[in-house]
Protein backbone atom coordinates (compact mmCIF):
# COMPACT_ATOMS: atom_id res chain seq x y z
CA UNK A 1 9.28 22.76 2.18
CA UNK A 2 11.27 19.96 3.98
CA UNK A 3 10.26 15.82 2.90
CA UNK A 4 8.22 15.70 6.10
CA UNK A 5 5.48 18.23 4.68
CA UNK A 6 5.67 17.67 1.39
CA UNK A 7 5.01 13.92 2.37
CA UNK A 8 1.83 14.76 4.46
CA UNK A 9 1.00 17.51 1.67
CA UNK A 10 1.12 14.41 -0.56
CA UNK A 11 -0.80 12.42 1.86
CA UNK A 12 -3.69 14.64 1.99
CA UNK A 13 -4.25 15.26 -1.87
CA UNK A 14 -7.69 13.88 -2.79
CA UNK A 15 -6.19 11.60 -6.05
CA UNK A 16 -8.76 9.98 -8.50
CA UNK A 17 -6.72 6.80 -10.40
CA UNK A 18 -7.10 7.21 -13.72
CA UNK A 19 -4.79 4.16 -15.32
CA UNK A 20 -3.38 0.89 -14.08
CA UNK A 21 0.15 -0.79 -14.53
CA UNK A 22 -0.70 -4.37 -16.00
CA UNK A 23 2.50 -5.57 -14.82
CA UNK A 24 1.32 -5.26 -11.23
CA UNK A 25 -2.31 -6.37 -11.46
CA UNK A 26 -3.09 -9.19 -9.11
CA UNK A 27 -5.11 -11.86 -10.31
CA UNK A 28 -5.89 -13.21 -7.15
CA UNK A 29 -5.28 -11.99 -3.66
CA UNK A 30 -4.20 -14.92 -1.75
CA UNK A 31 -6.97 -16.35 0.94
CA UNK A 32 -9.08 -13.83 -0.77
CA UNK A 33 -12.82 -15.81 -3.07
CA UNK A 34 -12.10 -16.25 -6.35
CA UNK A 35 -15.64 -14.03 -6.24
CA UNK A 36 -13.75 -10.63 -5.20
CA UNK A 37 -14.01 -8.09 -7.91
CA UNK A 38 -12.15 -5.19 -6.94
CA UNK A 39 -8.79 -4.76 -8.37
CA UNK A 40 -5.86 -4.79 -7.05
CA UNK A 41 -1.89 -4.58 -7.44
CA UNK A 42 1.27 -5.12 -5.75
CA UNK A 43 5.21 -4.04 -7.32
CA UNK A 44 7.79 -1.55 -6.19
CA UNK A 45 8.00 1.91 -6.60
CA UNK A 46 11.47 4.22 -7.13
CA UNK A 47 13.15 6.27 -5.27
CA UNK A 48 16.56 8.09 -5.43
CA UNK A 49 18.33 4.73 -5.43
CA UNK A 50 18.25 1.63 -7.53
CA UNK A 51 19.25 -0.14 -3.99
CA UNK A 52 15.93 1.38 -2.32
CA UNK A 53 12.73 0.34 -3.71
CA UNK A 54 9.27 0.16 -1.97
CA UNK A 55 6.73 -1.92 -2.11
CA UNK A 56 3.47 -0.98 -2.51
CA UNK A 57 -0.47 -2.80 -2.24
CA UNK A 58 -2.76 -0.98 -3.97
CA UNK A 59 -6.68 -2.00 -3.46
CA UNK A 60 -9.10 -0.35 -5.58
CA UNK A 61 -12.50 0.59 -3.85
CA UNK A 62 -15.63 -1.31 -3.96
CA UNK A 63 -17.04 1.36 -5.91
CA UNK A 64 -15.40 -0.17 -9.63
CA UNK A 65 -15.85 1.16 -12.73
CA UNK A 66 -17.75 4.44 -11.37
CA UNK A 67 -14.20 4.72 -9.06
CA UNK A 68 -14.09 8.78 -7.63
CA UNK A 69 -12.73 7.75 -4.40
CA UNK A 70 -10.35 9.26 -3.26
CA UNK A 71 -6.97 7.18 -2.21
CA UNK A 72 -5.99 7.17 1.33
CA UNK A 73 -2.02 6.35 1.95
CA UNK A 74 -1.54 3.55 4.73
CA UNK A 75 1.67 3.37 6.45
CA UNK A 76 1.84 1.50 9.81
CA UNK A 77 3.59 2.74 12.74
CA UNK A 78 7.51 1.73 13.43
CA UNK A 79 9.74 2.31 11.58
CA UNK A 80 10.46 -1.44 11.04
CA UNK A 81 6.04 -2.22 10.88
CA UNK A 82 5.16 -3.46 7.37
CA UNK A 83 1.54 -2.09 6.13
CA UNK A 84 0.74 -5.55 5.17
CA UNK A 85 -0.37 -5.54 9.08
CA UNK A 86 -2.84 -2.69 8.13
CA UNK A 87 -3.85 -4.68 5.00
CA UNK A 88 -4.75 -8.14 6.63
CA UNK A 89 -5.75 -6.99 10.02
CA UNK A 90 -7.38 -3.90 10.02
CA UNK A 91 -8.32 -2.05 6.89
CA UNK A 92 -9.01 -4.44 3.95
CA UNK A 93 -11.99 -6.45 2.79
CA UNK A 94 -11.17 -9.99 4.24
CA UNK A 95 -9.26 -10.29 7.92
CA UNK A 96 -8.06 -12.85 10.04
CA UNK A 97 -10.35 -13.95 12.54
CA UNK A 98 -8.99 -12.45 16.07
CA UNK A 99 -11.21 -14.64 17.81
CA UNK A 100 -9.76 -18.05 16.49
CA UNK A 101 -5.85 -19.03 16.45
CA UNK A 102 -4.16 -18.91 13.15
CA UNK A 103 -3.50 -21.82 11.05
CA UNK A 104 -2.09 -21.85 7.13
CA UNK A 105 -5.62 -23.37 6.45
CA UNK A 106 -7.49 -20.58 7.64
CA UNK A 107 -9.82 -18.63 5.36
CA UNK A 108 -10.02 -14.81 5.29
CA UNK A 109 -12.73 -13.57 7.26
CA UNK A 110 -15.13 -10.75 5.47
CA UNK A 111 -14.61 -7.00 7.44
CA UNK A 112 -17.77 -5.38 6.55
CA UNK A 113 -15.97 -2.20 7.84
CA UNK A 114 -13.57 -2.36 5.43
CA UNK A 115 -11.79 1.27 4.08
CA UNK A 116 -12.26 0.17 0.89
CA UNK A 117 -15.96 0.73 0.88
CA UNK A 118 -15.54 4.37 0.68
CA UNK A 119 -11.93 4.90 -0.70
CA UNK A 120 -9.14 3.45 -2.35
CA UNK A 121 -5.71 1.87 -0.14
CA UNK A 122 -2.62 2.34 -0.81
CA UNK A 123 -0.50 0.47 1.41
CA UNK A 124 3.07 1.32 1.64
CA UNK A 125 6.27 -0.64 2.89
CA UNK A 126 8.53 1.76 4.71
CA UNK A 127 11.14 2.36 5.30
CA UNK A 128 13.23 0.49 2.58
CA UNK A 129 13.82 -2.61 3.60
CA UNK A 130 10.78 -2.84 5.85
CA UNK A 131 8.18 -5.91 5.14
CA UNK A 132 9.03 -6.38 1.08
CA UNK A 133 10.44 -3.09 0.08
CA UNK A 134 14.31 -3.54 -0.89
CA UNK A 135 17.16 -1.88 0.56
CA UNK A 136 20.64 -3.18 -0.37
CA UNK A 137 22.33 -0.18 0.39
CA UNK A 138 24.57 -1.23 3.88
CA UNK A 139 25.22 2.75 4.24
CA UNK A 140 21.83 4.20 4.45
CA UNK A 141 20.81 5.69 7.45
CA UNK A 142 17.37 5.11 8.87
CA UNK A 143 15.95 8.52 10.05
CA UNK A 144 12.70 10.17 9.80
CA UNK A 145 14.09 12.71 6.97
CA UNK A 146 15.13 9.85 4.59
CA UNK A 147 12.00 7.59 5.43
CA UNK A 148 10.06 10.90 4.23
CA UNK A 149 12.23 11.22 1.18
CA UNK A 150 11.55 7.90 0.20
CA UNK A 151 8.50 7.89 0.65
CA UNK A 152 7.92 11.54 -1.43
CA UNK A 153 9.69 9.90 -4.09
CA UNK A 154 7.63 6.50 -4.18
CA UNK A 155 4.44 8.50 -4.35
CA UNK A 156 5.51 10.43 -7.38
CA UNK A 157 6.21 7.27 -8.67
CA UNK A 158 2.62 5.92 -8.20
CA UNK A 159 0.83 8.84 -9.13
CA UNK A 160 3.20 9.80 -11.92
CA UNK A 161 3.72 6.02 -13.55
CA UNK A 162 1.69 3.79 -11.78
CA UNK A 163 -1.24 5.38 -12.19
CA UNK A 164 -1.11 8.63 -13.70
């Protein structure tokens, strides 16, 4: 099976997250209350390369302790579109208001749709070198074949040592 299907193979996999890498809890989200409960994380996950690493947002669902969500993969369109879009505008508990211009003061508005009520986001930084994933690699070629390589390889990483 070539990257591409494996990667949407992958994708589709109902996962329930069993453990949790201290070294990538958050404490606090920033803009986010001090009141929000559910946990989250932020790091980099491997791939083939020490000069490619991805970065990775993982929000656990509003549903805590009793978590059997499943985890649904975000990756925003591009290449070259960090998920941190998806994160603060569309999917996640607390958005910017669209209806008011942005300033640094700003507080996080709440998103009572949020995808986190029913599952568990994992938002993804790809390809390398995209939003806060690394690539220091001046070689690599950007295609869809090595984005989906990456990207296989990053998810074994968070399902087999993130949280296995």
């Amino acid at each position: 099976m070539n990257p591409a299907k494996m990667l949407i193979v992958m994708a589709l996999v109902i996962n329930i997250v069993k453990g949790e890498p201290e070294e990538d809890k958050l404490s606090q989200i920033p803009g986010y209350p001090t009141t929000f409960t559910n946990r989250a994380y932020a790091g980099y996950l491997s791939t083939d390369s020490d000069s490619r690493k991805l970065h990775y947002v993982f929000l656990e669902s509003s549903q805590g302790a009793s978590n059997s969500a499943p985890v649904m993969l975000w990756l925003n369109g591009g290449p070259g579109c960090s998920s941190k879009i998806g994160f603060i505008q569309e999917l996640s508990p607390y958005c910017l208001n669209a209806f008011q211009p942005y300033s640094a003061q700003d507080n996080l508005t709440p998103n009572p749709y949020s995808w986190s009520n029913i599952t568990n986001l994992l938002f993804l930084d790809s390809p390398a070198g995209v939003g806060f994933s690394i690539n220091t690699d001046p070689n690599y070629t950007f295609n869809d074949a090595n984005t989906a390589k990456d990207n296989l390889l990053a998810l074994k990483d968070f399902f087999s040592n993130k949280f296995p």
